[in-house]
C-alpha atoms as a PDB file:
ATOM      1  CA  UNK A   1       0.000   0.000   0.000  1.00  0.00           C
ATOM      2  CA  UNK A   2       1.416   3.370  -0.823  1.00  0.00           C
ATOM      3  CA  UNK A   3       1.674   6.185   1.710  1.00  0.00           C
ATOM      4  CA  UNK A   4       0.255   9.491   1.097  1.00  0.00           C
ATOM      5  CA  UNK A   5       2.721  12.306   2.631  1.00  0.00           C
ATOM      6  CA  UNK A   6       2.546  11.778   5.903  1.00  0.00           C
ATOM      7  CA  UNK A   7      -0.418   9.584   6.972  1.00  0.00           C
ATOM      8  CA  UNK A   8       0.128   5.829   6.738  1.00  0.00           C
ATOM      9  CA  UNK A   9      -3.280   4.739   7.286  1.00  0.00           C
ATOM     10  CA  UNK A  10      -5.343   6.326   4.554  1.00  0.00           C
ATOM     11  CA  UNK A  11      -5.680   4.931   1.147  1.00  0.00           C
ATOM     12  CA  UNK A  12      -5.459   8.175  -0.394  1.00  0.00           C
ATOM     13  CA  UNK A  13      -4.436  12.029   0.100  1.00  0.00           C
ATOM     14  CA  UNK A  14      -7.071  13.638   2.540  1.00  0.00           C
ATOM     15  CA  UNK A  15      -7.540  17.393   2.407  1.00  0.00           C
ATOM     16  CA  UNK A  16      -6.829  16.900   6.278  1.00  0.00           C
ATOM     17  CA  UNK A  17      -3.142  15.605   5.869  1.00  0.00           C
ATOM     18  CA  UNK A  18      -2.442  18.057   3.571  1.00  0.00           C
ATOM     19  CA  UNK A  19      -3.334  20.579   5.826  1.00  0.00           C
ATOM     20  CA  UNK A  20      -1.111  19.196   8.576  1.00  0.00           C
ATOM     21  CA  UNK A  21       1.667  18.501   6.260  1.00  0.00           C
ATOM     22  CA  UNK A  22       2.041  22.234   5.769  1.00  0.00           C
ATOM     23  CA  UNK A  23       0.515  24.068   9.069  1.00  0.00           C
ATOM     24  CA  UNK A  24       1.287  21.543  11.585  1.00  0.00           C
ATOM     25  CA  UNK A  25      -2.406  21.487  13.748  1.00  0.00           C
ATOM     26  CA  UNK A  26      -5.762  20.726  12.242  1.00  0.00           C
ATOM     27  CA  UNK A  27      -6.656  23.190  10.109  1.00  0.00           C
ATOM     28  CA  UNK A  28     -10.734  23.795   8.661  1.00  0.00           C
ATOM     29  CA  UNK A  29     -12.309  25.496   5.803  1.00  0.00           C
ATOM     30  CA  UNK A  30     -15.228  28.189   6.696  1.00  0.00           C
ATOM     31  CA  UNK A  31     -17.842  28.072   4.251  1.00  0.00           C
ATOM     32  CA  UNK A  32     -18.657  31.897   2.599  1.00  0.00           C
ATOM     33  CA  UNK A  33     -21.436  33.195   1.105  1.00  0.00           C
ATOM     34  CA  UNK A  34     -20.681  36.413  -0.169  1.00  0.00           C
ATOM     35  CA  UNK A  35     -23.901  37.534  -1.924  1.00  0.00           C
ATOM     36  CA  UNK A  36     -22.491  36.792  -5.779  1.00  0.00           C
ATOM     37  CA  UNK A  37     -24.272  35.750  -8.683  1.00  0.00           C
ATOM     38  CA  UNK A  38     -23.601  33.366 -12.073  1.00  0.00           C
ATOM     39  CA  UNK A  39     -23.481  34.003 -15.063  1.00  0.00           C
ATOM     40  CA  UNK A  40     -25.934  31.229 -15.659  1.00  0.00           C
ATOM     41  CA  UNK A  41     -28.517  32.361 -13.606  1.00  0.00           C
ATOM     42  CA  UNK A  42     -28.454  35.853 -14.188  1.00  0.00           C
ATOM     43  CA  UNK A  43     -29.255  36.122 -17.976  1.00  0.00           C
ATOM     44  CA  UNK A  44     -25.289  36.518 -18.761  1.00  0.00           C
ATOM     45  CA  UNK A  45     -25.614  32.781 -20.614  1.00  0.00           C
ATOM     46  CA  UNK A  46     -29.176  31.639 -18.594  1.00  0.00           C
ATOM     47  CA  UNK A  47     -31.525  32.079 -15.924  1.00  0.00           C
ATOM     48  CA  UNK A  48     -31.889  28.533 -15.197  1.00  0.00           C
ATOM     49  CA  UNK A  49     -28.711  27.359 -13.792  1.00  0.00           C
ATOM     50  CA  UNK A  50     -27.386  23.651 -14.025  1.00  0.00           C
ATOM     51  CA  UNK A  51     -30.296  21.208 -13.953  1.00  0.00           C
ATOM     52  CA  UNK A  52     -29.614  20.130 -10.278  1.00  0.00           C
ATOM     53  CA  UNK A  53     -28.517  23.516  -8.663  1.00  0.00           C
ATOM     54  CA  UNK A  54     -31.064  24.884  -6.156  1.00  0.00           C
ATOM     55  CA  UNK A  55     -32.130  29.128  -6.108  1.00  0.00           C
ATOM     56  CA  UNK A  56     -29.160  29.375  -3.028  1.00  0.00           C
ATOM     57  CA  UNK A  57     -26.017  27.957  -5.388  1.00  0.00           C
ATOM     58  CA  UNK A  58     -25.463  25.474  -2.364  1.00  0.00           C
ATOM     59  CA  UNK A  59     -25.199  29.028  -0.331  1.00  0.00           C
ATOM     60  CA  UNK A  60     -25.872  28.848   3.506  1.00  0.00           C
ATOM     61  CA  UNK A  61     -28.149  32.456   3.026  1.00  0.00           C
ATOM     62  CA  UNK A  62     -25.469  34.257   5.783  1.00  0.00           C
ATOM     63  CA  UNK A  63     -25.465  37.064   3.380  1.00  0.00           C
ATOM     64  CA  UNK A  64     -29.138  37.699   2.867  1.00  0.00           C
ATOM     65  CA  UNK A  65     -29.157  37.327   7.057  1.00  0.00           C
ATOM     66  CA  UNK A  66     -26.854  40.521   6.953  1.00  0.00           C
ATOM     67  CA  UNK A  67     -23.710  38.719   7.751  1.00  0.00           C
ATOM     68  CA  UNK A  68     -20.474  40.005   6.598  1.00  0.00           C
ATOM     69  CA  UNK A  69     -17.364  38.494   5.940  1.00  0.00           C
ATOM     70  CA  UNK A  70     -15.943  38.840   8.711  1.00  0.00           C
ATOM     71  CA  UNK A  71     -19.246  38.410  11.085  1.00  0.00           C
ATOM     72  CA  UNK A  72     -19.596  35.095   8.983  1.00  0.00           C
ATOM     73  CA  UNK A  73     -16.019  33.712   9.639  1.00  0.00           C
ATOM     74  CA  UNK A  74     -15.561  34.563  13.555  1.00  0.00           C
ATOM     75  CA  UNK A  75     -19.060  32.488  13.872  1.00  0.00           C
ATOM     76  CA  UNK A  76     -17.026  29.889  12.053  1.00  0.00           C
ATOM     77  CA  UNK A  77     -14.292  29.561  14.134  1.00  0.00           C
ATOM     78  CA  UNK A  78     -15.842  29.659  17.419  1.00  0.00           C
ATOM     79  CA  UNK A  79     -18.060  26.217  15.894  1.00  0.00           C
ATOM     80  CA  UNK A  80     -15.290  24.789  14.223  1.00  0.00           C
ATOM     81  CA  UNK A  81     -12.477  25.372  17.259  1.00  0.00           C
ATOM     82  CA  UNK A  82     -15.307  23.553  19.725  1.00  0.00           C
ATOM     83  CA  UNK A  83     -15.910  20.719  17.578  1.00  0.00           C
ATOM     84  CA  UNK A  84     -12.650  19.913  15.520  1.00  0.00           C
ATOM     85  CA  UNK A  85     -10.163  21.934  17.804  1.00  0.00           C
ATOM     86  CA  UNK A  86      -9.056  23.850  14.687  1.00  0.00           C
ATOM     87  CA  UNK A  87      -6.746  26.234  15.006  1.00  0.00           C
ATOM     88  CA  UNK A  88      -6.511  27.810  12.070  1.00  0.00           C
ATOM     89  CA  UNK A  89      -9.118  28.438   9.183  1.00  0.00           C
ATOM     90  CA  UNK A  90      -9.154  28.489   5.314  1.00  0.00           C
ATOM     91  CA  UNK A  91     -11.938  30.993   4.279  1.00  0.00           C
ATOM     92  CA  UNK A  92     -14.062  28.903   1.365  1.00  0.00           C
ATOM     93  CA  UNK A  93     -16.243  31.294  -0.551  1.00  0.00           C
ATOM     94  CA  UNK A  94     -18.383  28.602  -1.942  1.00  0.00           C
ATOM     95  CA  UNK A  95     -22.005  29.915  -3.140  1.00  0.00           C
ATOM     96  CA  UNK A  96     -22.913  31.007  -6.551  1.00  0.00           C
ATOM     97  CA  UNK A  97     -19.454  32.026  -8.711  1.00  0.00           C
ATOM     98  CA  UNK A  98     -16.700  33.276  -6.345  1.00  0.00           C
ATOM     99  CA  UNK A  99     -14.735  35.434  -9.039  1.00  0.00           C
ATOM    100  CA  UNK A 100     -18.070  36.878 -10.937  1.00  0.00           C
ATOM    101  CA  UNK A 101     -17.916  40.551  -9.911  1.00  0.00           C
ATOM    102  CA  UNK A 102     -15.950  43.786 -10.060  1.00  0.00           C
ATOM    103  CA  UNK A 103     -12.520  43.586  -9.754  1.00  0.00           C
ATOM    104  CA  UNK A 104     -12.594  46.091  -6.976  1.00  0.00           C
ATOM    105  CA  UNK A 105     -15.211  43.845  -5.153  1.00  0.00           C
ATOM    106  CA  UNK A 106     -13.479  40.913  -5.135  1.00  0.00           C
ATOM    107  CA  UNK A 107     -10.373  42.279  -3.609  1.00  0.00           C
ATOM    108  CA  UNK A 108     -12.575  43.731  -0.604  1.00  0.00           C
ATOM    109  CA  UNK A 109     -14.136  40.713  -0.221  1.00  0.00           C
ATOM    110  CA  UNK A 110     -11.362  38.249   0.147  1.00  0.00           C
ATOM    111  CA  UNK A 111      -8.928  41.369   1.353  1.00  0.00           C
ATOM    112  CA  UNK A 112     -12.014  41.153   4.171  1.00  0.00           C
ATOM    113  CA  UNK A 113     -11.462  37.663   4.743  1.00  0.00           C
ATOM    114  CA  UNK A 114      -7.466  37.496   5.036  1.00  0.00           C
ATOM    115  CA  UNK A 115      -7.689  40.027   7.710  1.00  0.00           C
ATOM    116  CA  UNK A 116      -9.635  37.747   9.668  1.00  0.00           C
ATOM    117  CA  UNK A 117      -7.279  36.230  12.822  1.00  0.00           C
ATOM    118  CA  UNK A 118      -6.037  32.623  12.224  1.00  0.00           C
ATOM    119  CA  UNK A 119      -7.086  32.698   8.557  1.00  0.00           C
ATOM    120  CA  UNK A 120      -4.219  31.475   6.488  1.00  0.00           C
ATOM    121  CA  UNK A 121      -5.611  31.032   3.154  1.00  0.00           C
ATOM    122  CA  UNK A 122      -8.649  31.263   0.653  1.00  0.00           C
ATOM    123  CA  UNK A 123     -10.505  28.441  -1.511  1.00  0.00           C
ATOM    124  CA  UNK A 124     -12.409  30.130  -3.750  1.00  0.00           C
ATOM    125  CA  UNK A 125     -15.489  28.417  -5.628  1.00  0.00           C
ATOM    126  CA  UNK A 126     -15.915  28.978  -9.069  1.00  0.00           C
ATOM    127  CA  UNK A 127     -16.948  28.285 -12.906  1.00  0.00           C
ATOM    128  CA  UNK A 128     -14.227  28.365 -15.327  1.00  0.00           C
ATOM    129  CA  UNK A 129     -15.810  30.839 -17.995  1.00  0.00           C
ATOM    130  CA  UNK A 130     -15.606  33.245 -15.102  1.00  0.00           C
ATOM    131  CA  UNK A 131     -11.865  33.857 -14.192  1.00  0.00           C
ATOM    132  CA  UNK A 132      -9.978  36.065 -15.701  1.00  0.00           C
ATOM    133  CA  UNK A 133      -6.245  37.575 -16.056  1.00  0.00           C
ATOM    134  CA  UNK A 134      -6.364  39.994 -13.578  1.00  0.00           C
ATOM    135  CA  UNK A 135      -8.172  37.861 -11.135  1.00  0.00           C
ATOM    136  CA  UNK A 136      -5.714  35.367 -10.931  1.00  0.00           C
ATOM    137  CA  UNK A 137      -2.832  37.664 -10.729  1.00  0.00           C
ATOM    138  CA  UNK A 138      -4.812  39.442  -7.271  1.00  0.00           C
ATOM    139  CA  UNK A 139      -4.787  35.749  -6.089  1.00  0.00           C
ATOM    140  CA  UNK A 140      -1.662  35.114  -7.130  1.00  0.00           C
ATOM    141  CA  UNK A 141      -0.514  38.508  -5.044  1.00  0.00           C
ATOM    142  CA  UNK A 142      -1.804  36.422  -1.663  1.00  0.00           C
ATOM    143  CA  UNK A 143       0.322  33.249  -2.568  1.00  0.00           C
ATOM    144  CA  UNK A 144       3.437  34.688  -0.632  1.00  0.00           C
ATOM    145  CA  UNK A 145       1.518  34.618   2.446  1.00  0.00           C
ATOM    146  CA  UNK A 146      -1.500  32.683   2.393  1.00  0.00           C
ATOM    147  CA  UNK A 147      -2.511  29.610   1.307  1.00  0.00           C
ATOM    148  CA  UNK A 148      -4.676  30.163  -1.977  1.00  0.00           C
ATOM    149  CA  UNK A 149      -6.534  27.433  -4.161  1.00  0.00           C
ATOM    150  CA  UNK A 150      -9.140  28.164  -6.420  1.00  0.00           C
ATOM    151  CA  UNK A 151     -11.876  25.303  -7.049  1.00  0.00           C
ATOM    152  CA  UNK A 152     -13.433  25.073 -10.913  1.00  0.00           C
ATOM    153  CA  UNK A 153     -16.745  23.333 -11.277  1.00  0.00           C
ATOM    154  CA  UNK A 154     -16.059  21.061 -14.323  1.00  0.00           C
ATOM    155  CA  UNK A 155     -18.154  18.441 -13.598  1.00  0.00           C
ATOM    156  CA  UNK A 156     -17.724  16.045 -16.660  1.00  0.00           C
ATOM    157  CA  UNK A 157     -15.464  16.492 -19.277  1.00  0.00           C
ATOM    158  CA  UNK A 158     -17.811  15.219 -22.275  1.00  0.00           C
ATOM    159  CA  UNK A 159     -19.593  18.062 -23.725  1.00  0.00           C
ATOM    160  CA  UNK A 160     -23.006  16.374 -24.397  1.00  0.00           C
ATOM    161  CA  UNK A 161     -23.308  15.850 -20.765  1.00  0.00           C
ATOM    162  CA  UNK A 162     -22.217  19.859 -20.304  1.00  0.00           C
ATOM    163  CA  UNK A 163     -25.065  21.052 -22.786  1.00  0.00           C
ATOM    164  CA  UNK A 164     -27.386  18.857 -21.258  1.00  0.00           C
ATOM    165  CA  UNK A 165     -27.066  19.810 -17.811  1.00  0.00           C
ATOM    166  CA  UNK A 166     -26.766  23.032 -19.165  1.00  0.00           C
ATOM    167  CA  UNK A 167     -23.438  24.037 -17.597  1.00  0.00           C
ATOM    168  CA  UNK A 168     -23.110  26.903 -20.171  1.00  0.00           C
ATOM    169  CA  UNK A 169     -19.333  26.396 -20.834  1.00  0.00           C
ATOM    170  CA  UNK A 170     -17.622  23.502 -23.119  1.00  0.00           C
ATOM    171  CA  UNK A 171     -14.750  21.068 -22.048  1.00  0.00           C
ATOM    172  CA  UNK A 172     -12.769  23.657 -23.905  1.00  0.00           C
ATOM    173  CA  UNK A 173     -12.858  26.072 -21.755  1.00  0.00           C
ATOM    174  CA  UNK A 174     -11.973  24.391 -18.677  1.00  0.00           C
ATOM    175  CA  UNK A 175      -9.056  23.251 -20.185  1.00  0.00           C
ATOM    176  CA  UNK A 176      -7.747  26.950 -21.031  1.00  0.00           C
ATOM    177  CA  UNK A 177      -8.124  27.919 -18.176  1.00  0.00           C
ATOM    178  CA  UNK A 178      -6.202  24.992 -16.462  1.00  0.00           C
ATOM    179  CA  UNK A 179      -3.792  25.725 -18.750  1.00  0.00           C
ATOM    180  CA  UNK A 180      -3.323  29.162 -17.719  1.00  0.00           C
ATOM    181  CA  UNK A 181      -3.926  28.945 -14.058  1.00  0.00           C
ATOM    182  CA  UNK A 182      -1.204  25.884 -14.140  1.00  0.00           C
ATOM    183  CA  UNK A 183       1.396  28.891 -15.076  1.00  0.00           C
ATOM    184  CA  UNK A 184       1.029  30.635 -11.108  1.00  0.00           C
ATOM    185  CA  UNK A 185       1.030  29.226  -7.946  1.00  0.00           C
ATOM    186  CA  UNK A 186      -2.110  29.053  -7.266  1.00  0.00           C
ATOM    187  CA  UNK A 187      -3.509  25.535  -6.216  1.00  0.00           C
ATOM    188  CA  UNK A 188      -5.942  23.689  -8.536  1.00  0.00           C
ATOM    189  CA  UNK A 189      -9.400  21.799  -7.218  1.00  0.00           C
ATOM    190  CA  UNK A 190     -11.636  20.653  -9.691  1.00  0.00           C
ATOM    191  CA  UNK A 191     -15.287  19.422  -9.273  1.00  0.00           C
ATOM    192  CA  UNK A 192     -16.723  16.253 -10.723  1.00  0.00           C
ATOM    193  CA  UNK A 193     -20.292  14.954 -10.118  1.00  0.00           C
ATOM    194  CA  UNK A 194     -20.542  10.842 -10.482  1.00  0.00           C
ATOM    195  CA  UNK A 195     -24.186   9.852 -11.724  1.00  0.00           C
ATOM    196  CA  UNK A 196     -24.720  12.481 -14.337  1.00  0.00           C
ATOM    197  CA  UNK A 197     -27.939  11.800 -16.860  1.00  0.00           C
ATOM    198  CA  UNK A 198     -26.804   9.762 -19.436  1.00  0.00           C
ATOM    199  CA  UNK A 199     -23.449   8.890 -18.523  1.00  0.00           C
ATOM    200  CA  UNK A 200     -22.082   5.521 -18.073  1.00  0.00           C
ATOM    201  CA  UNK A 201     -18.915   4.141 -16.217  1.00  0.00           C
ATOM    202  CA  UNK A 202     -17.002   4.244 -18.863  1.00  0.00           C
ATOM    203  CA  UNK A 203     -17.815   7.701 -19.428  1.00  0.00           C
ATOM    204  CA  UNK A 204     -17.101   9.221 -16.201  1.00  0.00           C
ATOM    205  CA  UNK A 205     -13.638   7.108 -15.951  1.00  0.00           C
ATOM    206  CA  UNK A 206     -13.199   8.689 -19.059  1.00  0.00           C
ATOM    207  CA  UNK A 207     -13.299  11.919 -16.969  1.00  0.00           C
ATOM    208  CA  UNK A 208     -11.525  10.788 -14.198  1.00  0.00           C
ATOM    209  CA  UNK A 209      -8.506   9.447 -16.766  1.00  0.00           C
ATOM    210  CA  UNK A 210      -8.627  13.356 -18.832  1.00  0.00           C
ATOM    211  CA  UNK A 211      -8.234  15.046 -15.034  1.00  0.00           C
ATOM    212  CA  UNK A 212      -5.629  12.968 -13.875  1.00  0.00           C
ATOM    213  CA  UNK A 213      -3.506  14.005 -16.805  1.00  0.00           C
ATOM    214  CA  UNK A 214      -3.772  17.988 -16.201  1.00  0.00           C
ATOM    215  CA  UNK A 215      -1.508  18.623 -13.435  1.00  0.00           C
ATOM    216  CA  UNK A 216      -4.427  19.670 -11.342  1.00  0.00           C
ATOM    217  CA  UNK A 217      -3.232  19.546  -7.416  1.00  0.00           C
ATOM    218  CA  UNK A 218      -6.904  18.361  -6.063  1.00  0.00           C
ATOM    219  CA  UNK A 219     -10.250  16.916  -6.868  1.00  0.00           C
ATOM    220  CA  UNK A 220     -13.429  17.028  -5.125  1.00  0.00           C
ATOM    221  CA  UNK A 221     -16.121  14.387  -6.002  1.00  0.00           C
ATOM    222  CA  UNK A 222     -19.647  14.597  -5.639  1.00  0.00           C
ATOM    223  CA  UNK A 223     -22.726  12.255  -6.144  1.00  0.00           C
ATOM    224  CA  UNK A 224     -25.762  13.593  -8.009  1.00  0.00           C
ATOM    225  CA  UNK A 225     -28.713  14.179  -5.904  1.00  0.00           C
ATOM    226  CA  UNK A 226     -32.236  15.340  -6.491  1.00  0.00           C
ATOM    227  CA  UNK A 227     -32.807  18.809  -5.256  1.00  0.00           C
ATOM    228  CA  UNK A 228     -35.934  20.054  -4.777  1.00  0.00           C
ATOM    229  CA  UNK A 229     -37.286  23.020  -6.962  1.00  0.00           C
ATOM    230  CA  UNK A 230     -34.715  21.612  -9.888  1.00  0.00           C
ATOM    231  CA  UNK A 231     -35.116  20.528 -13.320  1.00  0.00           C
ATOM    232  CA  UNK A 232     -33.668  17.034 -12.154  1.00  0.00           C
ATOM    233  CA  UNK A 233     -36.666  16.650 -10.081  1.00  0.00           C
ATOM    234  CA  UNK A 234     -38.825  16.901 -13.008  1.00  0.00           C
ATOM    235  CA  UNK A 235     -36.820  14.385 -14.674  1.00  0.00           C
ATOM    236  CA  UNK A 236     -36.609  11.895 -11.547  1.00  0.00           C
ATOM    237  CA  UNK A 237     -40.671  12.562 -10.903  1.00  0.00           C
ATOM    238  CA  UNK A 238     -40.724  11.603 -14.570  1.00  0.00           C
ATOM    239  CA  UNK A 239     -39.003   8.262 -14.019  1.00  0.00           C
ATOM    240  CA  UNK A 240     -36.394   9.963 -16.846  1.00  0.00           C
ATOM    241  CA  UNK A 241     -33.592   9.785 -14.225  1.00  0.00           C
ATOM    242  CA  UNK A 242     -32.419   7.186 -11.863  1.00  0.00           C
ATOM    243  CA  UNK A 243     -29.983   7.858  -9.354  1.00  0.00           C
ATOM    244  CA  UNK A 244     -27.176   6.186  -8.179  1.00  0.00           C
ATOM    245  CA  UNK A 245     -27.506   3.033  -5.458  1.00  0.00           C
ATOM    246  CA  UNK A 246     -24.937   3.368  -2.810  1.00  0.00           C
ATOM    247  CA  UNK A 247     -22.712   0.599  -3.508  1.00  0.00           C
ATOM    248  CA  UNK A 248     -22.924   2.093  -6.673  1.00  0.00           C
ATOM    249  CA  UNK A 249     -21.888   5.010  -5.977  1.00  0.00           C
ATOM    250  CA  UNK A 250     -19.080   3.605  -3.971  1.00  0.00           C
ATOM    251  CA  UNK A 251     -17.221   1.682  -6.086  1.00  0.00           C
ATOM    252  CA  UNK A 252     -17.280   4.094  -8.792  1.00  0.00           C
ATOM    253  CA  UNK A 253     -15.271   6.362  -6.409  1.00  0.00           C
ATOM    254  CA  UNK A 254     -13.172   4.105  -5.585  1.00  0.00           C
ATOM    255  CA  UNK A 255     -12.376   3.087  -9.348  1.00  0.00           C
ATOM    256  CA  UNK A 256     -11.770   6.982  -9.727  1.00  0.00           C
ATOM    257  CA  UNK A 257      -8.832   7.480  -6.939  1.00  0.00           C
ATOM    258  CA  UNK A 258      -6.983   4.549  -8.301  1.00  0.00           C
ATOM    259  CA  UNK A 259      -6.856   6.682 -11.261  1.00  0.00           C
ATOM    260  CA  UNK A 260      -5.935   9.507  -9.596  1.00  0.00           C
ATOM    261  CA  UNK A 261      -1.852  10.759  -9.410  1.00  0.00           C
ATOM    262  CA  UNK A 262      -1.052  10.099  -5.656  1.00  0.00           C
ATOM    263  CA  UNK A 263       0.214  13.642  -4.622  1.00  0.00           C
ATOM    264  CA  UNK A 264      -3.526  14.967  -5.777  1.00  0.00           C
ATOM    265  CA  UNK A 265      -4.932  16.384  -2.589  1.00  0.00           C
ATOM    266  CA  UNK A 266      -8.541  14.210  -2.567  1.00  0.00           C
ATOM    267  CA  UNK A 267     -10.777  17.100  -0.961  1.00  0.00           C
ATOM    268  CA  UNK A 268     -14.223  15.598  -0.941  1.00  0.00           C
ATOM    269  CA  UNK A 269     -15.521  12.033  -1.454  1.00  0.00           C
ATOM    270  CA  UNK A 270     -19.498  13.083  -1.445  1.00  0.00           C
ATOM    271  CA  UNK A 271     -21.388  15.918  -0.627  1.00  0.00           C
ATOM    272  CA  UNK A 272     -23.702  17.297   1.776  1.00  0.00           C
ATOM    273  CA  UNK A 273     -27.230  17.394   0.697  1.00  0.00           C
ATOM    274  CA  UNK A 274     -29.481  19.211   3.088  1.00  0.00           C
ATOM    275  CA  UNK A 275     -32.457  17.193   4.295  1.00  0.00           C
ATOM    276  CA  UNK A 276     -35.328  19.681   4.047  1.00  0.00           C
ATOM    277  CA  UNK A 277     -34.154  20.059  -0.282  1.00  0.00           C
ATOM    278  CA  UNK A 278     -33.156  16.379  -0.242  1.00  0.00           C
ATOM    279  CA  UNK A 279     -35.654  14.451  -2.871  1.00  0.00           C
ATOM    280  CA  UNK A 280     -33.437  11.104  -3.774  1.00  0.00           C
ATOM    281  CA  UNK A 281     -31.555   9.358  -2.445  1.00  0.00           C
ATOM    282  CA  UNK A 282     -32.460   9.408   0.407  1.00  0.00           C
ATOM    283  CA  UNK A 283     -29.222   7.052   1.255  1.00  0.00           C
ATOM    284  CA  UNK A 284     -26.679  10.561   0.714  1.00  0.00           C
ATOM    285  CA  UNK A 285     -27.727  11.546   3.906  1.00  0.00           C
ATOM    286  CA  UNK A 286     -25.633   9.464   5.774  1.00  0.00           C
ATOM    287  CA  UNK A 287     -22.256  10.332   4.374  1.00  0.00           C
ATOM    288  CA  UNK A 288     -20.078   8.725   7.261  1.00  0.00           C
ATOM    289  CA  UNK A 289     -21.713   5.703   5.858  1.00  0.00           C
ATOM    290  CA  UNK A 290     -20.889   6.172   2.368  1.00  0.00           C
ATOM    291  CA  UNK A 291     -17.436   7.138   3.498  1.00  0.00           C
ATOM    292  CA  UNK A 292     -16.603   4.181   5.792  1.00  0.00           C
ATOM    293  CA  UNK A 293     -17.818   2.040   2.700  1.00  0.00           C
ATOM    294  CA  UNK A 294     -15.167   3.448   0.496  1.00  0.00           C
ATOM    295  CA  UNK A 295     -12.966   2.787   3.504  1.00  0.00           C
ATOM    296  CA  UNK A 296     -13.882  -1.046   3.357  1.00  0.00           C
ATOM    297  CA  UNK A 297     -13.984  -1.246  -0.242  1.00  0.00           C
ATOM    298  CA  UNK A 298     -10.701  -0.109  -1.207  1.00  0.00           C
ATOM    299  CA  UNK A 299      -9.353  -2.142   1.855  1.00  0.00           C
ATOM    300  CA  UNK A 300     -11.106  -5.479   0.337  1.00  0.00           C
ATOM    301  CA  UNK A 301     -10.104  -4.239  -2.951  1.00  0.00           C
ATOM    302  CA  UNK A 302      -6.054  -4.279  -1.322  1.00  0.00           C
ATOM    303  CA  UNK A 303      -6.226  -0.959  -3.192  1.00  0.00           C
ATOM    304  CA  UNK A 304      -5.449   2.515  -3.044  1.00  0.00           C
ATOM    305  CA  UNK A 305      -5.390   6.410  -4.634  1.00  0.00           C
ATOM    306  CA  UNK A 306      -2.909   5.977  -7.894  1.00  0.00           C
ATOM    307  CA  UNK A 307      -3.098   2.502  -8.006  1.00  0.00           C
ATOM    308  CA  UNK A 308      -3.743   2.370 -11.667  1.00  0.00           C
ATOM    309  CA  UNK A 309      -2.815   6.149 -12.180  1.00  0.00           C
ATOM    310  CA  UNK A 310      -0.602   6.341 -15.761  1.00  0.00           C
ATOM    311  CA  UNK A 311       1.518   9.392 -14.519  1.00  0.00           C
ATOM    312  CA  UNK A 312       1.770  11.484 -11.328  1.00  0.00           C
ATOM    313  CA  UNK A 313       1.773  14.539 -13.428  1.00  0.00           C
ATOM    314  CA  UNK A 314       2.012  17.562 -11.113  1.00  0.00           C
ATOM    315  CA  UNK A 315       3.747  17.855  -8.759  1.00  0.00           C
ATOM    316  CA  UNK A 316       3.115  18.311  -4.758  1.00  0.00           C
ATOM    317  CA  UNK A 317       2.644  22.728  -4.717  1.00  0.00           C
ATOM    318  CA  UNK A 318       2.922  23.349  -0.978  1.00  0.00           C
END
């Protein structure tokens, strides 16, 4: 079994190791919402989003509460110190499209959130038909200091499955702006939903094979759930969508890290669906579960993260 920088008893990178590996003490992303749009939502390319986003972007509605920045990341810490003993914070500006404003706006916001005690870094959520030049370069400017990784919702990498979820942006254009962003220092997480309508395994190893070839530093992976209020729900209520089972589900993430280059940081293994939005399945509400199932399969597999990678192409950006 191969060992992952530092902890011998995972079977692949954790976002937690990597944070220890460079900081020393437990270290816990804050969750942002900084009152931004999207550019498919807001008429720019659509008003109707991705097929399975709800109204809030996956937003926790802080800043329609009144909540600043700051307001919203000391209530952070003071959960996240009691329950994790976290010393230190990464502030992760998650809802909606993270670098979709005025460049003036954007540097109060996260300017805002750096001066925030014990926050060492951003992770900033985003599409990537929405970054630009000088964006990067004002994240770039916090790299000497602070930790900084920006996070591009990809999703899939075939473009049927992008115009039918109607993402609003082609392979294509993720890949430019990879390609640019590989050229700073700025760390690299990439989004990819498992279960997507239409797509078989083959398909979404297809995905997992393209990402692991890009030199991107960390993946998150999500299952597709039915969210109330979205165009998937008409689908599943239609019987034109079936989501994944859980063993399903499983082993198809565990197929994916053993493609995956061992020094990518593996960030997120499922998400988070809230139960009042939740319409199917109704099993993705217990993710320790699902995640103690990837434990034991990759464990009765005798496998691991990079198993069957081809390259470890990128290398470890600390």
């Amino acid at each position: 079994m191969a060992l992952f920088l530092g902890d011998m008893n995972n079977r692949y990178f954790d976002l937690n190791t990597y944070y220890r590996n460079i900081f020393g003490c437990r270290v816990q992303k804050i969750t942002i919402d900084a009152g931004l749009s999207c550019p498919n939502r807001d008429g720019t390319i659509s008003t109707g989003g991705c097929i399975y986003c709800n109204s809030k972007g996956s937003g926790t509605g802080a800043y329609a509460k009144g909540l600043s920045i700051k307001d919203q990341l000391i209530k952070g810490k003071k959960a996240l110190s009691k329950r994790y003993k976290a010393k230190k914070f990464i502030a992760y500006f998650q809802s909606f499209s993270n670098t979709y404003a005025p460049f003036g706006k954007l540097k109060s916001l996260y300017d805002e959130a750096l001066a925030v005690d014990d926050v060492v870094g951003l992770s900033i959520g985003t599409r990537p038909d929405c970054v630009d030049k000088p964006v990067l370069e004002l994240l770039q400017s916090y790299e000497k200091n602070y930790l900084i990784w920006i996070e591009y919702g990809i999703q899939s990498v075939h473009d049927e499955t992008l115009a039918f979820i109607n993402r609003g942006h082609d392979f294509k254009c993720f890949k430019d702006i990879i390609d640019v962003t590989r050229n700073t220092d700025i760390k690299i997480c990439v989004h990819v939903i498992l279960g997507l309508p239409n797509e078989n395994k083959k398909q979404m190893l297809e995905t997992a094979k393209t990402i692991a070839g890009m030199g991107i530093d960390g993946i998150k992976l999500h299952l597709l759930y039915v969210v109330k209020g979205t165009k998937l729900e008409k689908l599943y209520n239609a019987g034109d969508y079936r989501c994944l089972e859980q063993q399903e589900y499983v082993n198809l993430v565990c197929d994916f890290l053993e493609l995956m280059p061992m020094n990518m940081v593996i960030q997120r293994l499922t998400g988070d669906p809230h139960y009042e939005e939740l319409v199917a399945p109704s099993w993705s509400l217990n993710k320790m579960e699902t995640l103690a199932l990837i434990k034991d399969t990759l464990e009765k597999r005798d496998s691991w993260q990079g198993k069957f990678a081809r390259c470890s192409y990128g290398s470890f950006r600390v």
